[in-house]
C-alpha atoms as a PDB file:
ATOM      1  CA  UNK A   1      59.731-136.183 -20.045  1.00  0.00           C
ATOM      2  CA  UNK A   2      58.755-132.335 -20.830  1.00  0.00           C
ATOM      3  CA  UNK A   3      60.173-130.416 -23.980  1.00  0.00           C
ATOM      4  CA  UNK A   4      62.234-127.577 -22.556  1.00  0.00           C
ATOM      5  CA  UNK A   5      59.981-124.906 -23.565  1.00  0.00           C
ATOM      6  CA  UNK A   6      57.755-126.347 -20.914  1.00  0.00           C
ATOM      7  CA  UNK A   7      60.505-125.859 -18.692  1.00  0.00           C
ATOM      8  CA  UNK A   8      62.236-122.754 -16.859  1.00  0.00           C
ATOM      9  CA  UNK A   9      65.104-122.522 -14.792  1.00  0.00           C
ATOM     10  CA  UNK A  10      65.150-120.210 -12.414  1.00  0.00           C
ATOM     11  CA  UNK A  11      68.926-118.254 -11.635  1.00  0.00           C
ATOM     12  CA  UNK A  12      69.422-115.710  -8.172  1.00  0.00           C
ATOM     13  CA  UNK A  13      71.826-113.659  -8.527  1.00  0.00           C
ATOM     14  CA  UNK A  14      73.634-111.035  -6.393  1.00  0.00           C
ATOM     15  CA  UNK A  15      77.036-109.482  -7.962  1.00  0.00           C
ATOM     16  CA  UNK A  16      77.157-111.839 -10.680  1.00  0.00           C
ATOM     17  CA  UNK A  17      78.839-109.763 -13.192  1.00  0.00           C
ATOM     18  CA  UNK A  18      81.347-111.943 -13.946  1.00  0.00           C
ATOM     19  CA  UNK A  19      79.055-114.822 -14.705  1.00  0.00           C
ATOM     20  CA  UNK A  20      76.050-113.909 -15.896  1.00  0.00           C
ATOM     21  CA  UNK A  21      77.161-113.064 -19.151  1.00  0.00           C
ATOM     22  CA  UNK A  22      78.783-116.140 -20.212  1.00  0.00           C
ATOM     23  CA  UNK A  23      75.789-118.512 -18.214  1.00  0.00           C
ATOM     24  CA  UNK A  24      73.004-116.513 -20.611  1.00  0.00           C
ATOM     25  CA  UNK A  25      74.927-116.830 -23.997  1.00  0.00           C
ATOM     26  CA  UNK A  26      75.504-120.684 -22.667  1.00  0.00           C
ATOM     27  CA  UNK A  27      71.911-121.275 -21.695  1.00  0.00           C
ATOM     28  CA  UNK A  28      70.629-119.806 -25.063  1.00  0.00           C
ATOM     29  CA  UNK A  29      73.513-121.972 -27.470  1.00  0.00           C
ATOM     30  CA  UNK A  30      72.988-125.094 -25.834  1.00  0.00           C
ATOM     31  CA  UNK A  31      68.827-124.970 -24.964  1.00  0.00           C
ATOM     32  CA  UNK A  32      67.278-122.149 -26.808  1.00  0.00           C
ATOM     33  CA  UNK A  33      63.724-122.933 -25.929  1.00  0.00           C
ATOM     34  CA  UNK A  34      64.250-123.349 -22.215  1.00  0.00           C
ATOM     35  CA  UNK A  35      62.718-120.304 -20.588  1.00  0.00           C
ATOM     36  CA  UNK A  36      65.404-118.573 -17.966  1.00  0.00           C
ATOM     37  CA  UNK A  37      64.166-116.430 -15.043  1.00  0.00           C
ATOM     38  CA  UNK A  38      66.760-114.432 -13.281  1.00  0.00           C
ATOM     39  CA  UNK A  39      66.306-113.183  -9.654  1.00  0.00           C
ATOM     40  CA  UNK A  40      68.390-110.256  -8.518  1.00  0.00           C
ATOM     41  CA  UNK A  41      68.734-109.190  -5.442  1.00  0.00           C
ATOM     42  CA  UNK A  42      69.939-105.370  -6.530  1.00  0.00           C
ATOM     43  CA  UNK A  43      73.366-106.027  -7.509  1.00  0.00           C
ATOM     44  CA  UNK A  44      75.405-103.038  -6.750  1.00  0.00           C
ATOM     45  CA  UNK A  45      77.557-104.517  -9.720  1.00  0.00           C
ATOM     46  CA  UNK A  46      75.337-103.912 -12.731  1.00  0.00           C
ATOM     47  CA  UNK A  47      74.289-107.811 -12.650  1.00  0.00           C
ATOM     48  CA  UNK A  48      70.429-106.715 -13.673  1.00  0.00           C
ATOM     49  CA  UNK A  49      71.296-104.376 -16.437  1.00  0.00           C
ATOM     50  CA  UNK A  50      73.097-107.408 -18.093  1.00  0.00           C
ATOM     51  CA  UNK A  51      70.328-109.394 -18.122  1.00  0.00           C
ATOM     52  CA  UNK A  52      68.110-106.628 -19.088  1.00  0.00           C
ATOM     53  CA  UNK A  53      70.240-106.469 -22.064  1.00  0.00           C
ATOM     54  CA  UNK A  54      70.331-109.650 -23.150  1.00  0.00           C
ATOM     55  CA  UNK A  55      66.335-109.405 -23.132  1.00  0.00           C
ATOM     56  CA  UNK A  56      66.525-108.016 -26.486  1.00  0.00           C
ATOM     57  CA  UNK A  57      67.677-111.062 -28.294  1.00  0.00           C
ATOM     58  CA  UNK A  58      65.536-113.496 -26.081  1.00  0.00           C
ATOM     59  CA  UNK A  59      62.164-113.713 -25.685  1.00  0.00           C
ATOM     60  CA  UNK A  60      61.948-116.133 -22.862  1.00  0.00           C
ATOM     61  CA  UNK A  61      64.199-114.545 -20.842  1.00  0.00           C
ATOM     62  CA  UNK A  62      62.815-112.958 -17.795  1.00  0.00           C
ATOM     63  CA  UNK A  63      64.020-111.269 -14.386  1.00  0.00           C
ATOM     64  CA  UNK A  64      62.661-110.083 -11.109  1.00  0.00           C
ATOM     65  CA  UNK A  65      64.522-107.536  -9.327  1.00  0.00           C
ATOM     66  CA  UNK A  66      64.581-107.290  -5.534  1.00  0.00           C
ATOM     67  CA  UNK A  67      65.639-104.479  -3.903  1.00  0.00           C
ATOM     68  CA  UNK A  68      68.006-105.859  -1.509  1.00  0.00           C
ATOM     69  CA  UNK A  69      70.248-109.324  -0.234  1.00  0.00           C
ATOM     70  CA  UNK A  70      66.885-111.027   0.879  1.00  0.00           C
ATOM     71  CA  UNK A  71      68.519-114.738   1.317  1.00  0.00           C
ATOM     72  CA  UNK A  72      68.307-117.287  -1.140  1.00  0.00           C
ATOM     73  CA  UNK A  73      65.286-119.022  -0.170  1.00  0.00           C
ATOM     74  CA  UNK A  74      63.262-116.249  -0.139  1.00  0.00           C
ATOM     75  CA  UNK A  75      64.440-115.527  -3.675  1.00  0.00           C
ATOM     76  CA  UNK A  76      62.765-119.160  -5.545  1.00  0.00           C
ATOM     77  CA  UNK A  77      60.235-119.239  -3.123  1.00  0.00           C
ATOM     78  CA  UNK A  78      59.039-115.547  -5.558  1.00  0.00           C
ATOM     79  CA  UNK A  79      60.568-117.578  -8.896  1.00  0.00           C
ATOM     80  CA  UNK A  80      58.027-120.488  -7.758  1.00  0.00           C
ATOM     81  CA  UNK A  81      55.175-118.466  -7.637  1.00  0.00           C
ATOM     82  CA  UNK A  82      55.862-116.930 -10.881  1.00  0.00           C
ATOM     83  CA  UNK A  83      56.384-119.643 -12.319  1.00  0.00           C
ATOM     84  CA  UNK A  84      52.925-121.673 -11.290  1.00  0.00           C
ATOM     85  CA  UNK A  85      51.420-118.792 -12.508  1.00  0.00           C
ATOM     86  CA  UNK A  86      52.840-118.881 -15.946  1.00  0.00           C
ATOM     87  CA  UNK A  87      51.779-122.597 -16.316  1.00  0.00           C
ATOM     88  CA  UNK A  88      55.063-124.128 -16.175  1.00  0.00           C
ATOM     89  CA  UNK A  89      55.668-127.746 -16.038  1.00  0.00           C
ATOM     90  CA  UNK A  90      58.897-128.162 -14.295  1.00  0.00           C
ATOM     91  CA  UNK A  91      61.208-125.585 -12.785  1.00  0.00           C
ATOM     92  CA  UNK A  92      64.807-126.229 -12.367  1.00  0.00           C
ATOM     93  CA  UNK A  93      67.012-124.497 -10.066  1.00  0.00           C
ATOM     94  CA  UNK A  94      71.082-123.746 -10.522  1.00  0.00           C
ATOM     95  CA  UNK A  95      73.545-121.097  -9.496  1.00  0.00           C
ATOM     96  CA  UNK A  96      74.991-118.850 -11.685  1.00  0.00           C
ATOM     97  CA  UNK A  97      78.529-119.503 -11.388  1.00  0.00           C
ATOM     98  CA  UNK A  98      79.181-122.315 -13.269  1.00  0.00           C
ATOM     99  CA  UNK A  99      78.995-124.822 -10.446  1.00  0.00           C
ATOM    100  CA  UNK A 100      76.295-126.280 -12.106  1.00  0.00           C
ATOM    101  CA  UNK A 101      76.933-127.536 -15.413  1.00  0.00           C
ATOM    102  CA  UNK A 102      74.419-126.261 -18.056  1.00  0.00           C
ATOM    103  CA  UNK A 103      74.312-129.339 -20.798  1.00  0.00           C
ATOM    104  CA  UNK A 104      72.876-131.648 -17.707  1.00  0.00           C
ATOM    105  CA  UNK A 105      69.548-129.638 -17.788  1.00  0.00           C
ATOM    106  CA  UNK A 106      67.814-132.335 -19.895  1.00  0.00           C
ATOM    107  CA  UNK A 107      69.323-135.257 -17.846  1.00  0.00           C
ATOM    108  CA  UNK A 108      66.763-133.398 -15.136  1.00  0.00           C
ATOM    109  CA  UNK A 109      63.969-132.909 -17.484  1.00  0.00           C
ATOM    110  CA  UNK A 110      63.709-135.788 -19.240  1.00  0.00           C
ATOM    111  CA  UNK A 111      62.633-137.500 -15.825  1.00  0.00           C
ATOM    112  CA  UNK A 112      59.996-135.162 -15.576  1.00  0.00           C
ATOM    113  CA  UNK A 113      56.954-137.262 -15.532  1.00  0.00           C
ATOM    114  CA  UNK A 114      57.897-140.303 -13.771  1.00  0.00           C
ATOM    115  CA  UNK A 115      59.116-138.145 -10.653  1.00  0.00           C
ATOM    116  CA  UNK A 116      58.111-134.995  -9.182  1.00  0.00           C
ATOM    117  CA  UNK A 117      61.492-134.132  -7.951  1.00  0.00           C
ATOM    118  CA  UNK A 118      65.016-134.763  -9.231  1.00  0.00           C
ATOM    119  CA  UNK A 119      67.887-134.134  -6.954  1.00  0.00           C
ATOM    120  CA  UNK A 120      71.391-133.202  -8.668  1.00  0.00           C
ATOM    121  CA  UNK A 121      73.161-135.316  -6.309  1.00  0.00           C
ATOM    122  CA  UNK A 122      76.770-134.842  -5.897  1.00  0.00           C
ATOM    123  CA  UNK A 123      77.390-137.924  -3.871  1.00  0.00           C
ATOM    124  CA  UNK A 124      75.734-141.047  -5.713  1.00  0.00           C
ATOM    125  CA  UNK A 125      77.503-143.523  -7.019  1.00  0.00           C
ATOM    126  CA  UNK A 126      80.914-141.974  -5.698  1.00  0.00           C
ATOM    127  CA  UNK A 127      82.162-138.299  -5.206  1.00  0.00           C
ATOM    128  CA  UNK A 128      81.990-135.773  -8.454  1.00  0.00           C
ATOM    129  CA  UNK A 129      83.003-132.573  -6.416  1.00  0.00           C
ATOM    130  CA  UNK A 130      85.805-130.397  -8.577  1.00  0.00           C
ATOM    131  CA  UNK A 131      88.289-128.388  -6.764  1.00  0.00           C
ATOM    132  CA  UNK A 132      86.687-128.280  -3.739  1.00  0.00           C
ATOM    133  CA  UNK A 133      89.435-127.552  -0.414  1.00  0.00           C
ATOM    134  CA  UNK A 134      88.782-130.566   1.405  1.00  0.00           C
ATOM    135  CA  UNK A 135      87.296-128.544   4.487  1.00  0.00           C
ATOM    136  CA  UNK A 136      84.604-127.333   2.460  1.00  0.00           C
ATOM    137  CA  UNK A 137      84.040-130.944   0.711  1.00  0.00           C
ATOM    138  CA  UNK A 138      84.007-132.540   4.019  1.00  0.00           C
ATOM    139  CA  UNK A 139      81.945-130.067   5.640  1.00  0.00           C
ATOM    140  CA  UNK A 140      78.835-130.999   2.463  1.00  0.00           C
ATOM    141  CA  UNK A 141      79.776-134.439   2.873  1.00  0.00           C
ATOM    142  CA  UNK A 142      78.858-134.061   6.312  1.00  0.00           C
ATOM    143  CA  UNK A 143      76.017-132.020   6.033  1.00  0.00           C
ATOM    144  CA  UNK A 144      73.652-134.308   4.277  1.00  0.00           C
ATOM    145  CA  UNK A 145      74.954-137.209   6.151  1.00  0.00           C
ATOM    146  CA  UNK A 146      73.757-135.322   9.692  1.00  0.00           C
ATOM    147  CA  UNK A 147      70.196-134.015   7.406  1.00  0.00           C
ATOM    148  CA  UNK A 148      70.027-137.956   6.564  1.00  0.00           C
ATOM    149  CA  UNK A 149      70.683-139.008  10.016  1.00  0.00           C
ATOM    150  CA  UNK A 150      68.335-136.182  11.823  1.00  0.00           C
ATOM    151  CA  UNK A 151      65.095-136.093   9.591  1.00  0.00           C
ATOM    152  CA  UNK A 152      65.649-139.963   7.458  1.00  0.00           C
ATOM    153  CA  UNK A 153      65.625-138.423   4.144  1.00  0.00           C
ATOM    154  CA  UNK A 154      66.850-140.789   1.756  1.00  0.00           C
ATOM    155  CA  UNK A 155      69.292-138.966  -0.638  1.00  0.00           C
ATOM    156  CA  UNK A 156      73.441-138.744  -0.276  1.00  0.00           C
ATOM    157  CA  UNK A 157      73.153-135.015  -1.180  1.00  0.00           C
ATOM    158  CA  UNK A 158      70.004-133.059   0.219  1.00  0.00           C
ATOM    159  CA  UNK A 159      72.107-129.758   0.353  1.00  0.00           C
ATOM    160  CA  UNK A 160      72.834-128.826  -3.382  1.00  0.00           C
ATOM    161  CA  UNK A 161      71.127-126.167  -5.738  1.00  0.00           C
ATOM    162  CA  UNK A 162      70.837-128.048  -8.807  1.00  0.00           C
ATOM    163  CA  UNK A 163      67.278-129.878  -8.953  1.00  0.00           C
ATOM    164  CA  UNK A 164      64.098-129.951 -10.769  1.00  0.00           C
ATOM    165  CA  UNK A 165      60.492-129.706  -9.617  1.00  0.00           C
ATOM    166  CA  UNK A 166      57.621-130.785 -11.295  1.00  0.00           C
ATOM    167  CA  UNK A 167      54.201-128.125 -11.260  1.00  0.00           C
ATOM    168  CA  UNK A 168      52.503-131.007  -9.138  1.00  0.00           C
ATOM    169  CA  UNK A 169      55.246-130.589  -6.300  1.00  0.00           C
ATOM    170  CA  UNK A 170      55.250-127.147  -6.108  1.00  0.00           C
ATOM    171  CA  UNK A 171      51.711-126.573  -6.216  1.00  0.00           C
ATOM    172  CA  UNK A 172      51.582-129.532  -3.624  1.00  0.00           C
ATOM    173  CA  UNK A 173      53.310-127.089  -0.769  1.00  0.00           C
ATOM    174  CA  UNK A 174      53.111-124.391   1.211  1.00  0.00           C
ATOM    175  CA  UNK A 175      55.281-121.933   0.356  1.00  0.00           C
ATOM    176  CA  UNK A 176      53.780-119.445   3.017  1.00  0.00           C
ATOM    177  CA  UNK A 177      55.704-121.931   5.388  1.00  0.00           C
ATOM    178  CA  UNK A 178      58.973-122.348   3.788  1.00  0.00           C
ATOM    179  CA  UNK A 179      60.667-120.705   6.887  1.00  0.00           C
ATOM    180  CA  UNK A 180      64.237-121.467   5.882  1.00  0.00           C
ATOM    181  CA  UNK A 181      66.016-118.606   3.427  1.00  0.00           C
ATOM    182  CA  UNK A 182      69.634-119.733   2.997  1.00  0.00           C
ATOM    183  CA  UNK A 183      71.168-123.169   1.990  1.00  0.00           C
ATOM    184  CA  UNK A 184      68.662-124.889   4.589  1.00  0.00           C
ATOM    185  CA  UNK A 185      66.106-124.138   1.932  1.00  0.00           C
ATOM    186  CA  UNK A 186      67.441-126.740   0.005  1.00  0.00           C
ATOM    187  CA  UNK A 187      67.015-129.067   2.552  1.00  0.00           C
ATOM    188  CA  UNK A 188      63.722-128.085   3.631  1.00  0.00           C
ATOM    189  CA  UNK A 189      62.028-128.040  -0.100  1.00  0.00           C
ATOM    190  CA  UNK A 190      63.453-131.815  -0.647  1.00  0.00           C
ATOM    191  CA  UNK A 191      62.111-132.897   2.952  1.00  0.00           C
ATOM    192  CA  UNK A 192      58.484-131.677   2.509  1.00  0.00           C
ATOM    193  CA  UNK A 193      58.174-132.913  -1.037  1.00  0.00           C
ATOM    194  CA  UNK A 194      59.719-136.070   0.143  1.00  0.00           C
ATOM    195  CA  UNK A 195      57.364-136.429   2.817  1.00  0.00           C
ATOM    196  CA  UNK A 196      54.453-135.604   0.627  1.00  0.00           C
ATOM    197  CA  UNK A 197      55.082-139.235  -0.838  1.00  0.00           C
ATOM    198  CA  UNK A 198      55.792-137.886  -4.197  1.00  0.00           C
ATOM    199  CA  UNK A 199      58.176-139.831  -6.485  1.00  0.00           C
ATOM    200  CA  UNK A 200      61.473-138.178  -6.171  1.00  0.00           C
ATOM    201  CA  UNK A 201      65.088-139.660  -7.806  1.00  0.00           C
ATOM    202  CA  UNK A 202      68.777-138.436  -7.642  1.00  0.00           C
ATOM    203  CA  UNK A 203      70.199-137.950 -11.162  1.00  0.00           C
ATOM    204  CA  UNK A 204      74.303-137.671 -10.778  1.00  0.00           C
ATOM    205  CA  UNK A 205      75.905-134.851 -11.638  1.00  0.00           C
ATOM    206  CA  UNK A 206      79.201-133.183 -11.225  1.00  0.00           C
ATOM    207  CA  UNK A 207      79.939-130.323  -9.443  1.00  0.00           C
ATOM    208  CA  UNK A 208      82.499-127.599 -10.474  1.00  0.00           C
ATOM    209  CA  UNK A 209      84.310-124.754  -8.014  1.00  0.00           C
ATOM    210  CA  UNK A 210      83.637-120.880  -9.213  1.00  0.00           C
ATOM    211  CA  UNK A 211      86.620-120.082 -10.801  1.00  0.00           C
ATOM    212  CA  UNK A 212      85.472-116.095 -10.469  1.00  0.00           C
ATOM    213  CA  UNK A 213      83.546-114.245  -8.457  1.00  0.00           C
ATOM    214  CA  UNK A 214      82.635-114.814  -4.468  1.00  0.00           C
ATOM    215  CA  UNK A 215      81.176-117.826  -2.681  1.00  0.00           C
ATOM    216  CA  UNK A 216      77.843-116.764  -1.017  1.00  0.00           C
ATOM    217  CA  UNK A 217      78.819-118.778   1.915  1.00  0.00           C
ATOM    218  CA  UNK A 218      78.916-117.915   5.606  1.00  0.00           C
ATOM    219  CA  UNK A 219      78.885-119.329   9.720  1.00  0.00           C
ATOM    220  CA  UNK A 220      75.362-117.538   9.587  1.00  0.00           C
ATOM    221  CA  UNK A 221      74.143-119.890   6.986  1.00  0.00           C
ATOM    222  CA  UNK A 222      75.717-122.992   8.501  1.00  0.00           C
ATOM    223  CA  UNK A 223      73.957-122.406  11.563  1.00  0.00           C
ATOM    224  CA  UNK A 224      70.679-121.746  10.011  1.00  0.00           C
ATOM    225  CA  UNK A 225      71.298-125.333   8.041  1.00  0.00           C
ATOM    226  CA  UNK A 226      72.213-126.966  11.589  1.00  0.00           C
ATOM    227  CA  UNK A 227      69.284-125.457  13.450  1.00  0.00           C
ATOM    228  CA  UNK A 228      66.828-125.862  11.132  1.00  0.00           C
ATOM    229  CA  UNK A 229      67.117-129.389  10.320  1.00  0.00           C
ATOM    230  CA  UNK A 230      65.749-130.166  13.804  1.00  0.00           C
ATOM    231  CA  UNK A 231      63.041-127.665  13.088  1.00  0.00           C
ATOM    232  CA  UNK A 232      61.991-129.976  10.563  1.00  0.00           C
ATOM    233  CA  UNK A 233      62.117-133.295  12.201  1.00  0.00           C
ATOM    234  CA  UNK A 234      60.086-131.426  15.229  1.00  0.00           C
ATOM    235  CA  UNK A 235      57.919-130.444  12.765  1.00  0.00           C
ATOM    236  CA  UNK A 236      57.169-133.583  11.190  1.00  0.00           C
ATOM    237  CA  UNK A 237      56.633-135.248  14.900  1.00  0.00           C
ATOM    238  CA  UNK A 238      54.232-132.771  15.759  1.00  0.00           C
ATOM    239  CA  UNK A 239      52.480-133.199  12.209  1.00  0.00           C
ATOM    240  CA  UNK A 240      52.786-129.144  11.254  1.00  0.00           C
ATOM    241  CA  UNK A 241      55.576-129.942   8.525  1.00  0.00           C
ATOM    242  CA  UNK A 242      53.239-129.128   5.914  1.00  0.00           C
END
């Protein structure tokens, strides 16, 4: 266990106006000392200025602007960095939109310690998926069931965005390597820790459907998720995972 001010969670963002708002005045009522770093990837909507905004009644609110849609993987791989070189202890990661559900941040942190990675798992222990269409819930479902099958991961949900990572795993990789820059990241990051041998857990959670703004999803990104899951098990044959 870590005391939140120990902690950050890091937030990308692209045309988030509609959520960013509400997810920083959340963020600061229910966890005031938990340190928030936003990534933007130049919102044409006026996302950053928000969040520049804000800065002036928060002091451990930060943000790293990007001058383009450089792919989600891409994005934490620069909130990493940053944050091993403020000293954090654990980094969590979680969209902006309200999929993720803000109070369960210490349910992650708390198990800090003990494990080097906790997976929000969407899948353990039964299905906590809200107002999902049931081609997108079965094509999730699906998805970690073929990363399972292809690379023998052990978690039911090795696809979702809301999961802590101690210093120790962070530092432990990479990130030069991280090849993968949409949803596959996900996948990727909770292979190669896993495969480091570092204690990892799933920690439930329940997962809610944006009720505004735009899914980031797309074919491209499903593709890159199907491809690159077989990079990885290559990878791991050949003994250049790492």
């Amino acid at each position: 266990m870590i005391s939140l001010d120990k902690a950050i969670v890091i937030v990308p963002t692209y045309n988030e106006i509609s959520n960013i708002e509400k997810m920083l005045e959340t963020l600061h009522r229910l966890h005031p000392s938990l340190n928030i770093l936003i990534i933007d990837d130049g919102s044409p909507d006026g996302t950053a200025g928000v969040v520049k905004k804000f800065q002036e009644k928060k002091s451990n609110l930060f943000i790293l602007e990007r001058t383009g849609k450089l792919g989600l993987g891409t994005a934490y791989i620069k909130g990493f960095r940053w944050a091993l070189e403020k000293n954090y202890e654990a980094v969590i990661t979680m969209d902006c939109d309200f999929s993720h559900d803000p109070e369960a941040i210490p349910t992650f942190t708390d198990k800090i310690g003990a494990y080097d990675l906790i997976v929000g798992s969407r899948y353990i222990g039964g299905i906590r998926i809200m107002n999902w269409p049931m081609q997108r819930l079965l094509l999730s479902y699906f998805a970690s069931i073929y990363a399972r099958t292809i690379t023998g991961i052990p978690f039911s949900d090795s696809t979702g965005g809301f999961n802590c990572y101690s210093r120790k795993a962070l530092s432990s990789l990479n990130l030069d390597k991280i090849f993968s820059i949409g949803y596959a990241f996900q996948i990727e990051l909770k292979y190669k820790i896993w495969s480091l041998g570092l204690p990892s857990i799933e920690n439930p959670i329940t997962f809610y459907e944006r009720t505004v703004g735009k899914s980031k999803m797309s074919r491209k990104i499903i593709v890159e998720a199907v491809i690159n899951v077989f990079r990885l098990r290559i990878k791991k044959i050949f003994g250049t995972l790492q």
